[in-house]
Protein backbone atom coordinates (compact mmCIF):
# COMPACT_ATOMS: atom_id res chain seq x y z
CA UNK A 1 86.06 79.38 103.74
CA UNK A 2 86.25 82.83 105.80
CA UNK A 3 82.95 83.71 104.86
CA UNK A 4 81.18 80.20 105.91
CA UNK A 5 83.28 80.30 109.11
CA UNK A 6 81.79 83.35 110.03
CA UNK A 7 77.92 82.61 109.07
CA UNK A 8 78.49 79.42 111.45
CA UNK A 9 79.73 81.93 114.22
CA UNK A 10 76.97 84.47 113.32
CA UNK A 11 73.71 81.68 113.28
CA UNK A 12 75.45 80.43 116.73
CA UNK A 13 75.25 84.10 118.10
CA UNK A 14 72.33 84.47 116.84
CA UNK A 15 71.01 81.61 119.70
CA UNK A 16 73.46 81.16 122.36
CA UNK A 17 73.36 84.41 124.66
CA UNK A 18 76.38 83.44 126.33
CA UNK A 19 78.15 83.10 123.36
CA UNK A 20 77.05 86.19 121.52
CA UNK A 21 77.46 88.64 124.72
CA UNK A 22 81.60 87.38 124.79
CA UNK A 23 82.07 87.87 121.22
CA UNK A 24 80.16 91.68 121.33
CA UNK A 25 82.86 92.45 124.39
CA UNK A 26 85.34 91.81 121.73
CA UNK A 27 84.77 95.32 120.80
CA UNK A 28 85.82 96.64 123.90
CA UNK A 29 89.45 94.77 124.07
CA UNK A 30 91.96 96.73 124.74
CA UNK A 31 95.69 96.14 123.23
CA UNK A 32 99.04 97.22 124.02
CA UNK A 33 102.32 95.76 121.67
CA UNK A 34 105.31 94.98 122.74
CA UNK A 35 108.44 93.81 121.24
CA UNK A 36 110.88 91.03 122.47
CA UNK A 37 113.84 89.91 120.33
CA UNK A 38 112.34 89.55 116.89
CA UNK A 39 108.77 88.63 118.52
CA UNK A 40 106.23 91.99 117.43
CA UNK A 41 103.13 90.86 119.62
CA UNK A 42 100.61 92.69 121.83
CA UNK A 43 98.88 92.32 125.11
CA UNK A 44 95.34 91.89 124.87
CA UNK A 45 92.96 93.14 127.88
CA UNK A 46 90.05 89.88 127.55
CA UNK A 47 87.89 89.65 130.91
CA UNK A 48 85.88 86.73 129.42
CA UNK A 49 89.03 84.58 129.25
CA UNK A 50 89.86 84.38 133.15
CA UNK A 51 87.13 80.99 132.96
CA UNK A 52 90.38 79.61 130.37
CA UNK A 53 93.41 81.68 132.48
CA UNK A 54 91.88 80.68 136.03
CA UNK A 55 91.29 77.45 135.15
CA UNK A 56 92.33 74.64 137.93
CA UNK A 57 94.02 71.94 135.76
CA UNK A 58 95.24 69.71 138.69
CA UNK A 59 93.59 66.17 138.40
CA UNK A 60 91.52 66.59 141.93
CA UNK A 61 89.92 69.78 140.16
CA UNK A 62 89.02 68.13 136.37
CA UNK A 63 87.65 64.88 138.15
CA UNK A 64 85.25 67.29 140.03
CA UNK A 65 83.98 68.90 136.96
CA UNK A 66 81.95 67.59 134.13
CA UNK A 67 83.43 67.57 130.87
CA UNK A 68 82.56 70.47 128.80
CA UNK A 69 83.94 69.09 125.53
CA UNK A 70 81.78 66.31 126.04
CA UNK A 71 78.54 66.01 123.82
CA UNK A 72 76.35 65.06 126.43
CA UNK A 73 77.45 67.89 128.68
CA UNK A 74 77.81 71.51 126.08
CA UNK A 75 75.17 74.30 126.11
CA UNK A 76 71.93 73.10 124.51
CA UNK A 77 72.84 76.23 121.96
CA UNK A 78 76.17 74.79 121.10
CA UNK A 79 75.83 72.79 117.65
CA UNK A 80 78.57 71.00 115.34
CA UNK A 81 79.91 70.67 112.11
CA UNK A 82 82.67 67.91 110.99
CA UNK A 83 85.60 69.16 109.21
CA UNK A 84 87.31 66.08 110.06
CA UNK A 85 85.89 62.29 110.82
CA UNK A 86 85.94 62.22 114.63
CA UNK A 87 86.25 65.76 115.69
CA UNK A 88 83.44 68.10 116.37
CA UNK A 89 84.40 71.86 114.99
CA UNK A 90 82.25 74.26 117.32
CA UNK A 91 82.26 77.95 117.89
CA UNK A 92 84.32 78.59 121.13
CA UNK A 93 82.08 80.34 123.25
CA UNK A 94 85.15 82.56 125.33
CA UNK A 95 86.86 83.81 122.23
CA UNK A 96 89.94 85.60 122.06
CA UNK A 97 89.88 86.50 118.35
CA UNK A 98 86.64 87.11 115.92
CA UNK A 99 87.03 83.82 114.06
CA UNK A 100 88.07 81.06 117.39
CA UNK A 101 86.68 77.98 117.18
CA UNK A 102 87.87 74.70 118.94
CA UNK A 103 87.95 71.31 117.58
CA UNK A 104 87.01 68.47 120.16
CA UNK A 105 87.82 64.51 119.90
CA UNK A 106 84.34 63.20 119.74
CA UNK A 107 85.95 60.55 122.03
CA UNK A 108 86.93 61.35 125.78
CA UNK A 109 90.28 60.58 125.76
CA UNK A 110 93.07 62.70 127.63
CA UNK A 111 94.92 65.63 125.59
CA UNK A 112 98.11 63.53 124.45
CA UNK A 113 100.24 63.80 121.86
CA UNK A 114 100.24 66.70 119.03
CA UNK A 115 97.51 65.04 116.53
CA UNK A 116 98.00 63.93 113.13
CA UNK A 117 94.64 65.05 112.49
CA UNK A 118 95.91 68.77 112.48
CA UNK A 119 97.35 68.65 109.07
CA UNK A 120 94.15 67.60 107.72
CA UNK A 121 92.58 70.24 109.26
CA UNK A 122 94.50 72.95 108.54
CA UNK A 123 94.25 71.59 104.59
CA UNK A 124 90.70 72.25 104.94
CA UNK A 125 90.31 75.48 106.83
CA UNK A 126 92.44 77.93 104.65
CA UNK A 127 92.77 81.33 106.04
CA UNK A 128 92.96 79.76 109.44
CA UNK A 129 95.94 78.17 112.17
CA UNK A 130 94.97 74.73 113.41
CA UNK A 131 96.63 75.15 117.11
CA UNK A 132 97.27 72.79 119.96
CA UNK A 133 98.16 73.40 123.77
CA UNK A 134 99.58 70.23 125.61
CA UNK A 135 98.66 68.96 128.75
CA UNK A 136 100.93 70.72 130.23
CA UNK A 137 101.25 73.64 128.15
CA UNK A 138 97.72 76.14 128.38
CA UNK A 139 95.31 73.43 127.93
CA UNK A 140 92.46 74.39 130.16
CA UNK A 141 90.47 71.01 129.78
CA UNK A 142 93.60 68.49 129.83
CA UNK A 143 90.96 65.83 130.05
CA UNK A 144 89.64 66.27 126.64
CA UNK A 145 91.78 65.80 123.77
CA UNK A 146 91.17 68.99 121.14
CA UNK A 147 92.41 71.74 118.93
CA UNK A 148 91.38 75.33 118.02
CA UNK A 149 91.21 77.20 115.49
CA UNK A 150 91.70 81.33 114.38
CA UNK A 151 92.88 83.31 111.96
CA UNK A 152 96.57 83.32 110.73
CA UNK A 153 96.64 86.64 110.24
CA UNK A 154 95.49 87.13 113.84
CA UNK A 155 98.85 85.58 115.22
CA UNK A 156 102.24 87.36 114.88
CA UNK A 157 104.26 84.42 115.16
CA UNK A 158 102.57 82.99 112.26
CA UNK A 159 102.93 85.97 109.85
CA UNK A 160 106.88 86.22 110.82
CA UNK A 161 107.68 82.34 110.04
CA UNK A 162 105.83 82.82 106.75
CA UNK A 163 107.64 85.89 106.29
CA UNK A 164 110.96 83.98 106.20
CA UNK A 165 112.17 85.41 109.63
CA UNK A 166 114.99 84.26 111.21
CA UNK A 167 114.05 82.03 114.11
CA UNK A 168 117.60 82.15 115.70
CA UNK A 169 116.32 85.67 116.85
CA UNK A 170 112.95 84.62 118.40
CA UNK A 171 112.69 84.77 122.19
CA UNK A 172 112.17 81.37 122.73
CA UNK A 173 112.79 77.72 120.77
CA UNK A 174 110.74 77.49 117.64
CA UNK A 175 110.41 74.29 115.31
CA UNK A 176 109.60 75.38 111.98
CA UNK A 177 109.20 73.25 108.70
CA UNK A 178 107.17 73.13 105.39
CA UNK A 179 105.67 70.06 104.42
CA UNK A 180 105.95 69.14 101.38
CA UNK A 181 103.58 66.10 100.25
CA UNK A 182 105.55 63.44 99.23
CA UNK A 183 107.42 60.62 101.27
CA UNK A 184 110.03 63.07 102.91
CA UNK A 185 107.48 65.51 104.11
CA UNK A 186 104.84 62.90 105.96
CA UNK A 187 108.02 61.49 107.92
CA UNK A 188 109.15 64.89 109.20
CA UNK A 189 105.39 65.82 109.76
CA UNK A 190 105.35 62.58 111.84
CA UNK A 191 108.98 63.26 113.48
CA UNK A 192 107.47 67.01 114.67
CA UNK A 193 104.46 65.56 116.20
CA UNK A 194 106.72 63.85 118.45
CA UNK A 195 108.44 66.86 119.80
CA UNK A 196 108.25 67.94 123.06
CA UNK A 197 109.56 70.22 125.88
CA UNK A 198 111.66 69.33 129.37
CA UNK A 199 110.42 70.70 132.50
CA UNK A 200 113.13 72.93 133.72
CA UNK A 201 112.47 71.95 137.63
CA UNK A 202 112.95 68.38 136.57
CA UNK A 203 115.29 67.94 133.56
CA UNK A 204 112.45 65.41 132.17
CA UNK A 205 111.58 65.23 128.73
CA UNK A 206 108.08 65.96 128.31
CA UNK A 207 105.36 65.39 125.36
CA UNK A 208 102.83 67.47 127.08
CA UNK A 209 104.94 70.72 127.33
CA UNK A 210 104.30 71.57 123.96
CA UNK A 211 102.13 73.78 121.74
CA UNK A 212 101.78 73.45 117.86
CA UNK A 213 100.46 74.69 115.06
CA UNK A 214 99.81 73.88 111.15
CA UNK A 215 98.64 76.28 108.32
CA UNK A 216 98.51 76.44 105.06
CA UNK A 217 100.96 79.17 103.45
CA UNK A 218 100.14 81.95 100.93
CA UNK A 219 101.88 79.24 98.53
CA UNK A 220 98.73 76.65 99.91
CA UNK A 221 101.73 74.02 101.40
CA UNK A 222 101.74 72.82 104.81
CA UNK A 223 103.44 74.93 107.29
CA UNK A 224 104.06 73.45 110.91
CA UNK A 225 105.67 75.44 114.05
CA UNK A 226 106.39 73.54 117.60
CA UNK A 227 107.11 75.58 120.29
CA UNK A 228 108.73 73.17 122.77
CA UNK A 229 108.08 74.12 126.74
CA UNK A 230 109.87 74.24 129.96
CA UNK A 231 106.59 74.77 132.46
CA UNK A 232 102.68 75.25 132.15
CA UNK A 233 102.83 78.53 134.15
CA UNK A 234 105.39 80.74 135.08
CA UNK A 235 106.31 81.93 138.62
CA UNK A 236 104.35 85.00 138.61
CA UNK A 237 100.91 83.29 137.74
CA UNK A 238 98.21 84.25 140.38
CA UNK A 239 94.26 82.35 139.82
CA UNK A 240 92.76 85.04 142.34
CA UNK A 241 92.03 88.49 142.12
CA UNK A 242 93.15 88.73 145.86
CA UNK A 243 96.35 87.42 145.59
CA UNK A 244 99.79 89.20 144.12
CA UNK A 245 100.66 88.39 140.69
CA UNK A 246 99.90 88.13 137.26
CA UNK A 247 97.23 86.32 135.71
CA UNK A 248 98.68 85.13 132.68
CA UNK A 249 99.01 81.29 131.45
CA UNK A 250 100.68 81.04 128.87
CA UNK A 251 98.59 78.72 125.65
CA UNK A 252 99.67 78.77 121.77
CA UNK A 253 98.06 81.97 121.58
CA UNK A 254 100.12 83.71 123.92
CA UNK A 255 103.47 81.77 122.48
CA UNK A 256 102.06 83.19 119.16
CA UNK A 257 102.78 86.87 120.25
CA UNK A 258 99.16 87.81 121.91
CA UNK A 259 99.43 87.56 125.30
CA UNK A 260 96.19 87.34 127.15
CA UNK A 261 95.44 89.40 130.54
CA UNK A 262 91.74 88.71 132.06
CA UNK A 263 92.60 91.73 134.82
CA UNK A 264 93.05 95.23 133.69
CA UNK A 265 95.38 95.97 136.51
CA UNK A 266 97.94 93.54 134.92
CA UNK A 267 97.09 95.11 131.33
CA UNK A 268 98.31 98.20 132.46
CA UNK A 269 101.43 97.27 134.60
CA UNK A 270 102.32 94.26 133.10
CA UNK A 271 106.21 95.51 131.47
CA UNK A 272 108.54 94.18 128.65
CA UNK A 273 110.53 92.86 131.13
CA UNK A 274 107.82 90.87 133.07
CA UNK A 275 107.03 89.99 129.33
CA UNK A 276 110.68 88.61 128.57
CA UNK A 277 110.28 86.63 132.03
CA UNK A 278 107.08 85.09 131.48
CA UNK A 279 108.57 83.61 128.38
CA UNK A 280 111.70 82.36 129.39
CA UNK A 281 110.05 80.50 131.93
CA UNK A 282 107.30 79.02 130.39
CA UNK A 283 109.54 77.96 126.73
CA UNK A 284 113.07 76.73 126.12
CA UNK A 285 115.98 79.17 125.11
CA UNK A 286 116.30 79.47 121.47
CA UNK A 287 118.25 77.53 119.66
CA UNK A 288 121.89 79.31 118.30
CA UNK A 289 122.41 76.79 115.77
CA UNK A 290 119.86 77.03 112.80
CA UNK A 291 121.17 73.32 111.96
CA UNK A 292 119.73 71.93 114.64
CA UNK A 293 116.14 72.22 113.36
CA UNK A 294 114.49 72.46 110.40
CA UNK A 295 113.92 76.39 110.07
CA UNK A 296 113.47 77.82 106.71
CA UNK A 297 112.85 75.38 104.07
């Protein structure tokens, strides 16, 4: 399935200069790692992403914009295949990773609740983490329900959950179960998709602070990991290169241990403290309890 994935990324490139000139500056990202609590991740240096990490996601701003997950309205390059009935799987033209692909509602409907769908598409992209940002929670077109799609190897978070770590010692609340396919394992699939975060200015439970994410493991079961949120951005986040701060909004990406950074400045000063801040502002403390959640089945 790599293999295809990647000829449907190369024949894209191959027509879509936009497209192809983003995923050639790939080779010139720069990466620094970092370490917080159990959490072995890296800072990634990605110009092309400040379109995703600048993004205005305030309703004035998205009713002002066409929709770019639309059909009607995506590059004349930009073509689709179906993985799933109702979701168009295209190359994402502002990738963070090699392989990134998002997966678009071929109905304009808002980003809502964690889809179902996921677990179908994970089953059919092995090799790859079906992710998905809430409302509230990194997604940069709120207004279009979707997913995306990279490697698992790619994400840190990923490859310590299927390693069996503990999630106790994570720096932030993680929601970790495999699903088995019988009876038992559709209704905690269902019961996860439900899970949300509380906004820590207001106390109120939220559906759209969330991000998710479902894989299939080395064993080919279903894995899924929620990562329940308390904000979209944290209090450092700047959207202007003339204004102090750091531009950094947080998606499933960054909650997966690669934290992007569109501005070399903050690449380079950004520090494992501002790191460990960033994250307990924008996720929930972790849970001390391992019986509170399902963690390693």
């Amino acid at each position: 399935m790599i293999e295809k994935l990647a000829e449907l990324r190369d024949a894209q490139l191959e027509v879509w200069p936009l497209a192809r000139a983003n995923y050639e500056s790939l080779g010139f990202s720069e990466r620094r790692s970092f370490r917080i609590g159990a959490l072995e991740g890296a800072l990634q240096f990605n110009p092309a992403r400040k379109v995703s990490t600048g993004a205005p996601t305030d309703a004035a701003a998205i009713r002002q914009r066409p929709c770019f997950l639309c059909g009607s309205n995506r590059p004349a390059e930009q073509t689709t295949e179906t993985i799933v009935a109702g979701w168009d799987f295209l190359v994402n033209p502002y990738p963070i990773f090699p392989l990134h692909f998002t997966i678009a509602s071929v109905r304009h409907v808002p980003q809502g609740d964690i889809p179902i769908e996921m677990a179908s598409m994970a089953e059919r992209l092995p090799g790859m983490t079906v992710f998905f940002n809430g409302a509230h929670a990194g997604a940069s077109a709120p207004d279009h329900l979707h997913c995306q799609a990279v490697r698992t190897a790619e994400l840190p978070l990923m490859r310590y959950l299927e390693d069996g770590g503990d999630i106790a010692a994570l720096p932030f609340q993680v929601y970790y179960d495999i699903i088995t396919p019988d009876v038992s394992g559709m209704i905690r699939l269902h019961v996860m998709t439900r899970i949300g975060g509380k906004d820590v200015k207001s106390g109120a439970e939220d559906l759209s602070l969330v991000n998710a994410y479902m894989w299939l493991g080395s064993d080919g079961s279903l894995r899924v990991a929620i990562v329940p949120r308390g904000a979209h951005r944290p209090s450092c986040y700047t959207s202007s290169d003339d204004m102090p701060g750091i531009m950094v909004s947080p998606g499933a990406i960054d909650m997966a241990g690669i934290i992007i950074l569109p501005r070399l400045a903050d690449f380079k000063a950004m520090t494992d403290a501002d790191i460990r801040k960033v994250y307990s502002e924008v996720a929930l403390p972790p849970v001390d309890d391992s019986s509170d959640s399902e963690q390693n089945d």
